[in-house]
PDB file of N, CA and C in Angstrom:
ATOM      1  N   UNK A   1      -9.186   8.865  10.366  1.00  0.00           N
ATOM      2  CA  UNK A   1     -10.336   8.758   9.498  1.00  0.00           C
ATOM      3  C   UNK A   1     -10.996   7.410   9.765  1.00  0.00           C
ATOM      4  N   UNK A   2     -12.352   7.546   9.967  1.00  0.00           N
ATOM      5  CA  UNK A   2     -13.039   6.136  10.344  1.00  0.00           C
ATOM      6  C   UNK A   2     -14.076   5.748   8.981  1.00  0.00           C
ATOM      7  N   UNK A   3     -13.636   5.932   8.139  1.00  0.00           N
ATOM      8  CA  UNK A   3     -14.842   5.369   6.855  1.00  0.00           C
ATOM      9  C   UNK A   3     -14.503   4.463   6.063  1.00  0.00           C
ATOM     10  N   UNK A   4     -15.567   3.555   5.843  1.00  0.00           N
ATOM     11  CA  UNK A   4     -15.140   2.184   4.890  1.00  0.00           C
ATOM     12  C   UNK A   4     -14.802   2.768   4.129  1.00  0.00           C
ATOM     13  N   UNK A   5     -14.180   1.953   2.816  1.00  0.00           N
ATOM     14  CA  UNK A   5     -13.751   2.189   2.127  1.00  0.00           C
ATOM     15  C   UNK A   5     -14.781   2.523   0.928  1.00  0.00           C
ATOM     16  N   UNK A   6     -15.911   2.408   1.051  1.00  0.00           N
ATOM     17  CA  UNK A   6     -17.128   2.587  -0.221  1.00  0.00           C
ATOM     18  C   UNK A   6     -17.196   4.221   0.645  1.00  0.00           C
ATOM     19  N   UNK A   7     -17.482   4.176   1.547  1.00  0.00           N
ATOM     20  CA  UNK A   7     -18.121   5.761   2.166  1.00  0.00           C
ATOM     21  C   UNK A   7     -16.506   6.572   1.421  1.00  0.00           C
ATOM     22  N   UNK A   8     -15.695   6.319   1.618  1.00  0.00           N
ATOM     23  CA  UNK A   8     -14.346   7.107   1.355  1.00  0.00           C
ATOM     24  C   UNK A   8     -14.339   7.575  -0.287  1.00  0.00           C
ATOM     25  N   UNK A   9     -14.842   6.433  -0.481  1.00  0.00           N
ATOM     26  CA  UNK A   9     -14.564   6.024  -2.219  1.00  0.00           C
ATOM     27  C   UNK A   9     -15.816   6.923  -2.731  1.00  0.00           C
ATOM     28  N   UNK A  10     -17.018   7.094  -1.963  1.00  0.00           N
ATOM     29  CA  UNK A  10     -17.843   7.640  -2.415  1.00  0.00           C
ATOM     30  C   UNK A  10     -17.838   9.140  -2.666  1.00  0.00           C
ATOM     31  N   UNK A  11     -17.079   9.879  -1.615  1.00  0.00           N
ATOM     32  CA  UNK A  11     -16.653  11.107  -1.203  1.00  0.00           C
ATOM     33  C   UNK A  11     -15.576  11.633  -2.015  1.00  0.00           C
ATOM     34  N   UNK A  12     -14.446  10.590  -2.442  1.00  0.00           N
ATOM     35  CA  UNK A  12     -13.489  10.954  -3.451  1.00  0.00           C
ATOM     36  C   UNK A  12     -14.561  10.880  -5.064  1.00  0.00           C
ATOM     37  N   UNK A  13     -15.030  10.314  -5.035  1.00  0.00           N
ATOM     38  CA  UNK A  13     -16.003  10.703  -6.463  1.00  0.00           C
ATOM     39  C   UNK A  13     -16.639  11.963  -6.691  1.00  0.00           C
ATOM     40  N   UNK A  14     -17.260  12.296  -5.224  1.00  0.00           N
ATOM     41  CA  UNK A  14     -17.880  13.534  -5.278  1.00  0.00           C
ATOM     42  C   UNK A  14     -16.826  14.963  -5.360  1.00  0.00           C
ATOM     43  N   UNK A  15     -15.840  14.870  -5.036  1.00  0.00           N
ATOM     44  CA  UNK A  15     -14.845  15.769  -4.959  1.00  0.00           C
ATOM     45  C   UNK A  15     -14.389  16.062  -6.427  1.00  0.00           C
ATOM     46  N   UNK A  16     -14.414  15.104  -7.068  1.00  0.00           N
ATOM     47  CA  UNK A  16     -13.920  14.688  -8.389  1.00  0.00           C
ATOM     48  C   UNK A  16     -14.764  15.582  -9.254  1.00  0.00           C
ATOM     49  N   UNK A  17     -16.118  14.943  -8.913  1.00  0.00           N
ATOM     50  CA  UNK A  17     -17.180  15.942  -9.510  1.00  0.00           C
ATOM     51  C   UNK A  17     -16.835  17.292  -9.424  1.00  0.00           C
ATOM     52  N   UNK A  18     -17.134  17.979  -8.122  1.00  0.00           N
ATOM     53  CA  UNK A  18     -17.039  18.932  -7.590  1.00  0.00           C
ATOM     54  C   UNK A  18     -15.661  19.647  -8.297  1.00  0.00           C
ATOM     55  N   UNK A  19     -14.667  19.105  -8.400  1.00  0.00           N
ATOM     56  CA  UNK A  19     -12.893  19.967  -9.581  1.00  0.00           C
ATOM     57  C   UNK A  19     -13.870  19.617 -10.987  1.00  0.00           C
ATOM     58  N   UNK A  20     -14.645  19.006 -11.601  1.00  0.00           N
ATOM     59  CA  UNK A  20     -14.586  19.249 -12.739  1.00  0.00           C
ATOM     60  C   UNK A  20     -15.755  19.816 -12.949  1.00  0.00           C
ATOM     61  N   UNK A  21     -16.058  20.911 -11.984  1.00  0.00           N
ATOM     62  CA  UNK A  21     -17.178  21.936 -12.499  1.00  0.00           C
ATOM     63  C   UNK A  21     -16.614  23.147 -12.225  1.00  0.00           C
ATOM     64  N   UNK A  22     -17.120  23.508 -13.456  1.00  0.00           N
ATOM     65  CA  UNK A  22     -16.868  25.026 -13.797  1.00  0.00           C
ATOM     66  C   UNK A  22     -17.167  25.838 -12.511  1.00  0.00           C
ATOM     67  N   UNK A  23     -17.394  25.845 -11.747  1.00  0.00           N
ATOM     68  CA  UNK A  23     -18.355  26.876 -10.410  1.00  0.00           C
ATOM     69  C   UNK A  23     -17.228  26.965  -8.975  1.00  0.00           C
ATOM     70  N   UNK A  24     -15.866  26.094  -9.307  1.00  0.00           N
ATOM     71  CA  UNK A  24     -15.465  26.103  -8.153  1.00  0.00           C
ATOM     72  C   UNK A  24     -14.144  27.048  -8.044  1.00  0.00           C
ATOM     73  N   UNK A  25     -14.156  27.860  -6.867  1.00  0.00           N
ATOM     74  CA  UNK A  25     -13.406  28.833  -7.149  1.00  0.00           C
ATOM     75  C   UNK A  25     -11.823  28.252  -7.485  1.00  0.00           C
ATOM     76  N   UNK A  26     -11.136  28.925  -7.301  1.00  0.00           N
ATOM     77  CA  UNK A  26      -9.295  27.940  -7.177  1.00  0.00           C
ATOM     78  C   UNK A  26      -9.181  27.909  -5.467  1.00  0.00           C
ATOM     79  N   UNK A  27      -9.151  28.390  -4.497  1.00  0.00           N
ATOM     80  CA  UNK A  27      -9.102  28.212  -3.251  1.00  0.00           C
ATOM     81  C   UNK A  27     -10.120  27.172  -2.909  1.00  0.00           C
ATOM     82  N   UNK A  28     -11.542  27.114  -2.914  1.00  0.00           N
ATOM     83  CA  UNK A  28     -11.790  25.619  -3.244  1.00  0.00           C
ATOM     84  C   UNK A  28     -11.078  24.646  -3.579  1.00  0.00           C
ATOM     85  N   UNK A  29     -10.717  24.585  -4.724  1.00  0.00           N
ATOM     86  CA  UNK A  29     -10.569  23.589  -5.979  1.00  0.00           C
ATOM     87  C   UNK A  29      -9.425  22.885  -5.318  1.00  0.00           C
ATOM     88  N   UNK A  30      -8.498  24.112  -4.735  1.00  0.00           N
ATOM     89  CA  UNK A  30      -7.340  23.404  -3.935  1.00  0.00           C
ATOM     90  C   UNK A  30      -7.674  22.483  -2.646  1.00  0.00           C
ATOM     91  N   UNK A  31      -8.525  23.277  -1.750  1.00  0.00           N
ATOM     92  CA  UNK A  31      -9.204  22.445  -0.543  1.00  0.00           C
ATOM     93  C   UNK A  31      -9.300  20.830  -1.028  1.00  0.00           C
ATOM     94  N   UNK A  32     -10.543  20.966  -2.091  1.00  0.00           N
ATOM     95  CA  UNK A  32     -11.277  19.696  -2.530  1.00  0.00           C
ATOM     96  C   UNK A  32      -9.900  18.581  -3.018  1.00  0.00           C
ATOM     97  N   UNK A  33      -9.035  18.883  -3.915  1.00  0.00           N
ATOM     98  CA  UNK A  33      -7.520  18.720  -4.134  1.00  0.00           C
ATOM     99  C   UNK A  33      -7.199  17.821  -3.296  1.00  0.00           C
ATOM    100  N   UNK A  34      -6.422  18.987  -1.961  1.00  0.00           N
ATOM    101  CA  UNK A  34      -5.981  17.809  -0.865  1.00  0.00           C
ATOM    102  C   UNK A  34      -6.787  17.241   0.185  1.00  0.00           C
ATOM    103  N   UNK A  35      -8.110  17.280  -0.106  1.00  0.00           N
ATOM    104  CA  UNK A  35      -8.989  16.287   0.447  1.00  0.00           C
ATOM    105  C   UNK A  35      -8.929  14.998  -0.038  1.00  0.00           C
ATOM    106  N   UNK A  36      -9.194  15.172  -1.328  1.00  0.00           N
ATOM    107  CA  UNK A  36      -8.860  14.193  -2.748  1.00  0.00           C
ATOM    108  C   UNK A  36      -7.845  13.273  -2.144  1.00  0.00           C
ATOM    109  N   UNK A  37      -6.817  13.614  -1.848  1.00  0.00           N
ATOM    110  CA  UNK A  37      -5.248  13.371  -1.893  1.00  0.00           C
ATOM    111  C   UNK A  37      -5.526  12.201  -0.674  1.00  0.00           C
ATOM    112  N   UNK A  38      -6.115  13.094   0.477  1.00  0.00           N
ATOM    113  CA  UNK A  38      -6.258  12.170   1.782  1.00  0.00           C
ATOM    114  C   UNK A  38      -7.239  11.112   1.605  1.00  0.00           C
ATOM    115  N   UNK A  39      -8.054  11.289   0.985  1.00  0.00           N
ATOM    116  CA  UNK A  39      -8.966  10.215   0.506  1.00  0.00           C
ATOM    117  C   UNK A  39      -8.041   8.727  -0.366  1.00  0.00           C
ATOM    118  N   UNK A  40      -7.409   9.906  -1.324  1.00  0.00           N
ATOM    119  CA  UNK A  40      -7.005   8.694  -2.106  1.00  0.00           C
ATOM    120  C   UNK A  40      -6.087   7.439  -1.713  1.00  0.00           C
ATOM    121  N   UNK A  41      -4.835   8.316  -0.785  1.00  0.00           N
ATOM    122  CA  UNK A  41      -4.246   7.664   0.041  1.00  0.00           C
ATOM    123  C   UNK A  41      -4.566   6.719   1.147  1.00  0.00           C
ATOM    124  N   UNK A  42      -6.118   7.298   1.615  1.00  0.00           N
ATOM    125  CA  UNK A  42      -6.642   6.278   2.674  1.00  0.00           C
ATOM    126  C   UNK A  42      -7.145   5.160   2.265  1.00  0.00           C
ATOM    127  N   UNK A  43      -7.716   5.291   1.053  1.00  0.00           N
ATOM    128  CA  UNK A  43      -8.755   4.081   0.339  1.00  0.00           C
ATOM    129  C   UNK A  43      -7.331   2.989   0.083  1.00  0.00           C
ATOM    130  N   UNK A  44      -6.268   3.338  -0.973  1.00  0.00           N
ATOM    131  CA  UNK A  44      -5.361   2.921  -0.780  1.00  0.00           C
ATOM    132  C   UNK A  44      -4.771   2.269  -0.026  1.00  0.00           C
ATOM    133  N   UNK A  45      -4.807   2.899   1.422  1.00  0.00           N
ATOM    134  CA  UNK A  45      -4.361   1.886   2.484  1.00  0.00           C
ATOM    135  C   UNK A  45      -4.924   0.400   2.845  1.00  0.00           C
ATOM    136  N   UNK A  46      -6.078   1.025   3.062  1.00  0.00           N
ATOM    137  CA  UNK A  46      -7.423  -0.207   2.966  1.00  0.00           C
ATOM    138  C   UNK A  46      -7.150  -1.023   1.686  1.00  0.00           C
ATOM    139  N   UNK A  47      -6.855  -0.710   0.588  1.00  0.00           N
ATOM    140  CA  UNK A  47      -6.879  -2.028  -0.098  1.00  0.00           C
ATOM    141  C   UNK A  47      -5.690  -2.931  -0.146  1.00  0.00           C
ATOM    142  N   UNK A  48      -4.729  -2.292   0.430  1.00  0.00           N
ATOM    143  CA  UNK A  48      -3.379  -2.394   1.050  1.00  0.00           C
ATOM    144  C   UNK A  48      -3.120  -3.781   2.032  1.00  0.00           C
ATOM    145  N   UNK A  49      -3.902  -2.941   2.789  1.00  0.00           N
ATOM    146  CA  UNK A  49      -4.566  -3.948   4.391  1.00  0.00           C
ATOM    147  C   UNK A  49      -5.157  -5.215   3.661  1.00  0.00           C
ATOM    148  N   UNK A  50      -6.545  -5.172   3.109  1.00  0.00           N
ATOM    149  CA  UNK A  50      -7.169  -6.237   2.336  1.00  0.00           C
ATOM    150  C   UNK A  50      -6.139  -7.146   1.725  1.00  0.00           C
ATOM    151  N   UNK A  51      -5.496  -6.420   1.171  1.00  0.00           N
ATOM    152  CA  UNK A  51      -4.844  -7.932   0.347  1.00  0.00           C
ATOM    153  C   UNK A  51      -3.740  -7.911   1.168  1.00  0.00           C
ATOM    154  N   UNK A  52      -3.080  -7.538   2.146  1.00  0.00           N
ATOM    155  CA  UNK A  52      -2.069  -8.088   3.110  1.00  0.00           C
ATOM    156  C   UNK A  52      -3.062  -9.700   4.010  1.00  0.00           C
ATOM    157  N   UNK A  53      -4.221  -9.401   3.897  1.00  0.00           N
ATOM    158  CA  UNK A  53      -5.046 -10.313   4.840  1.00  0.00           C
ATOM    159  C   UNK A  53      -5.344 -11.318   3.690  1.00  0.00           C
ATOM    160  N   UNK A  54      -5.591 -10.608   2.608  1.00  0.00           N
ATOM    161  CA  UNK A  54      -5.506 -11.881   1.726  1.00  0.00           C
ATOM    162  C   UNK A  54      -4.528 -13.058   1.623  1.00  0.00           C
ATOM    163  N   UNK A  55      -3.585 -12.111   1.431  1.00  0.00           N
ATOM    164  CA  UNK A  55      -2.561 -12.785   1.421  1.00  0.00           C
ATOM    165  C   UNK A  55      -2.396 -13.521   2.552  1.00  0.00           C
ATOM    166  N   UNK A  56      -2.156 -13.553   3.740  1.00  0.00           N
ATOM    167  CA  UNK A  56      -1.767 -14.359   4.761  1.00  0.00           C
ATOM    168  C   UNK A  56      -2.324 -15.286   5.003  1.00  0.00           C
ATOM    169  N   UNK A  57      -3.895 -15.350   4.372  1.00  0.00           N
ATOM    170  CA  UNK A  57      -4.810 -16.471   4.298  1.00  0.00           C
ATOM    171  C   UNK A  57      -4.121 -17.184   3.607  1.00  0.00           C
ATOM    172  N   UNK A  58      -3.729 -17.022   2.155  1.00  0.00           N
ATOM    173  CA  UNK A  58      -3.175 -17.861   1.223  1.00  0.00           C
ATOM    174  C   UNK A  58      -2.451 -18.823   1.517  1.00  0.00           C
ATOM    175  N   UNK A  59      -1.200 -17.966   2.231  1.00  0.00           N
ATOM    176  CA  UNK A  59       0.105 -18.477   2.795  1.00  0.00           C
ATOM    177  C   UNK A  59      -0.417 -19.390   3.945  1.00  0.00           C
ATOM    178  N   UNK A  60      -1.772 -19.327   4.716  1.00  0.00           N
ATOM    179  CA  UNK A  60      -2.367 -20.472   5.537  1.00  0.00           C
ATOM    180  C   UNK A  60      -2.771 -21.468   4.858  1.00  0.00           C
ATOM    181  N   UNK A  61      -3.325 -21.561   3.854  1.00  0.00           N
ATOM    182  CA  UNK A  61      -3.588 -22.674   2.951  1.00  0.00           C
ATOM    183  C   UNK A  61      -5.060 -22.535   2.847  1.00  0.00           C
ATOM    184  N   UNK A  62      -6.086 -21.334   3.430  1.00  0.00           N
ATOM    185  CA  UNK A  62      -7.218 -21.306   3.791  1.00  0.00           C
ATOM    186  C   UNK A  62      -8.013 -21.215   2.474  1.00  0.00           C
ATOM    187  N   UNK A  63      -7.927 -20.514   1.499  1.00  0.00           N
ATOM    188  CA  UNK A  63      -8.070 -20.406   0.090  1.00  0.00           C
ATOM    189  C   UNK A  63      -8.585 -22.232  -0.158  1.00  0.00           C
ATOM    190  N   UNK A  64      -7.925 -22.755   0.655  1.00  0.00           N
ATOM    191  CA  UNK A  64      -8.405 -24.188  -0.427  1.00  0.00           C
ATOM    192  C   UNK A  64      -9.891 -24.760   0.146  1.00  0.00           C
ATOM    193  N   UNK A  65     -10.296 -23.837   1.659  1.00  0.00           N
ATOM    194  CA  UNK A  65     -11.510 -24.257   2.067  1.00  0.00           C
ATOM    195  C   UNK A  65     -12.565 -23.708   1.282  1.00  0.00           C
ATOM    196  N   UNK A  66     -12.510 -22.853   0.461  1.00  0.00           N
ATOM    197  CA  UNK A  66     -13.144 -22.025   0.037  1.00  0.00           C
ATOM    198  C   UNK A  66     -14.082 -22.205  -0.959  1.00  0.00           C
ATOM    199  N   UNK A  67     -13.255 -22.494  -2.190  1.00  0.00           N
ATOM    200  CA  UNK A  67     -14.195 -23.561  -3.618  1.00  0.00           C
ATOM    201  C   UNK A  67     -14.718 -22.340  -3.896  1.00  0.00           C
ATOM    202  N   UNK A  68     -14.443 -21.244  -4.073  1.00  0.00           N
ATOM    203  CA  UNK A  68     -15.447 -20.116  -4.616  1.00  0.00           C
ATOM    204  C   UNK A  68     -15.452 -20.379  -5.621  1.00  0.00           C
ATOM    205  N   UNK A  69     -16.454 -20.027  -6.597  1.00  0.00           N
ATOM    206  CA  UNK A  69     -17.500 -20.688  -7.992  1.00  0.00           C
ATOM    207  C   UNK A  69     -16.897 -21.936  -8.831  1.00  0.00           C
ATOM    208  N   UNK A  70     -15.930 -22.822  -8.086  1.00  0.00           N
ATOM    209  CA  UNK A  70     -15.286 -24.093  -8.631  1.00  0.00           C
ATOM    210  C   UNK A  70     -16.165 -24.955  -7.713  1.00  0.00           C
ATOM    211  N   UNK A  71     -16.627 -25.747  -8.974  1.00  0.00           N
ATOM    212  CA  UNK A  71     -17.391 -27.259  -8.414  1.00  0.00           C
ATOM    213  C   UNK A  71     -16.549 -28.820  -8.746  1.00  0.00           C
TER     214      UNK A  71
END
């Protein structure tokens, strides 16, 4: 799967939508389900990844170049 994590995140919303309307058959509903599932798990990974990189910055000391909204 090649999608940021907003495109992923966006698609698991729509799926979401899509199970909580009345119109979708159950063979659907299941499809959309473990689409859901792969989505959720992927976004997951990615934020996984993110704060593994966070983290290793930390543990560099790089965080202190930073000053984000501290003056």
């Amino acid at each position: 799967m090649k999608l940021t994590y907003e495109e992923a995140f966006e698609k698991l919303e729509e799926i979401l939508i899509n199970l909580e309307s009345k119109n979708t058959s159950l063979d659907e509903s299941l499809s959309l389900y473990e689409e859901g599932i792969k989505l959720f798990k992927y976004c997951n990974k990615l934020l996984e990844d993110a704060e593994l990189k966070i983290s290793k910055f930390n543990k560099m000391g790089i965080e202190e170049d930073f000053n984000i909204g501290e003056d």
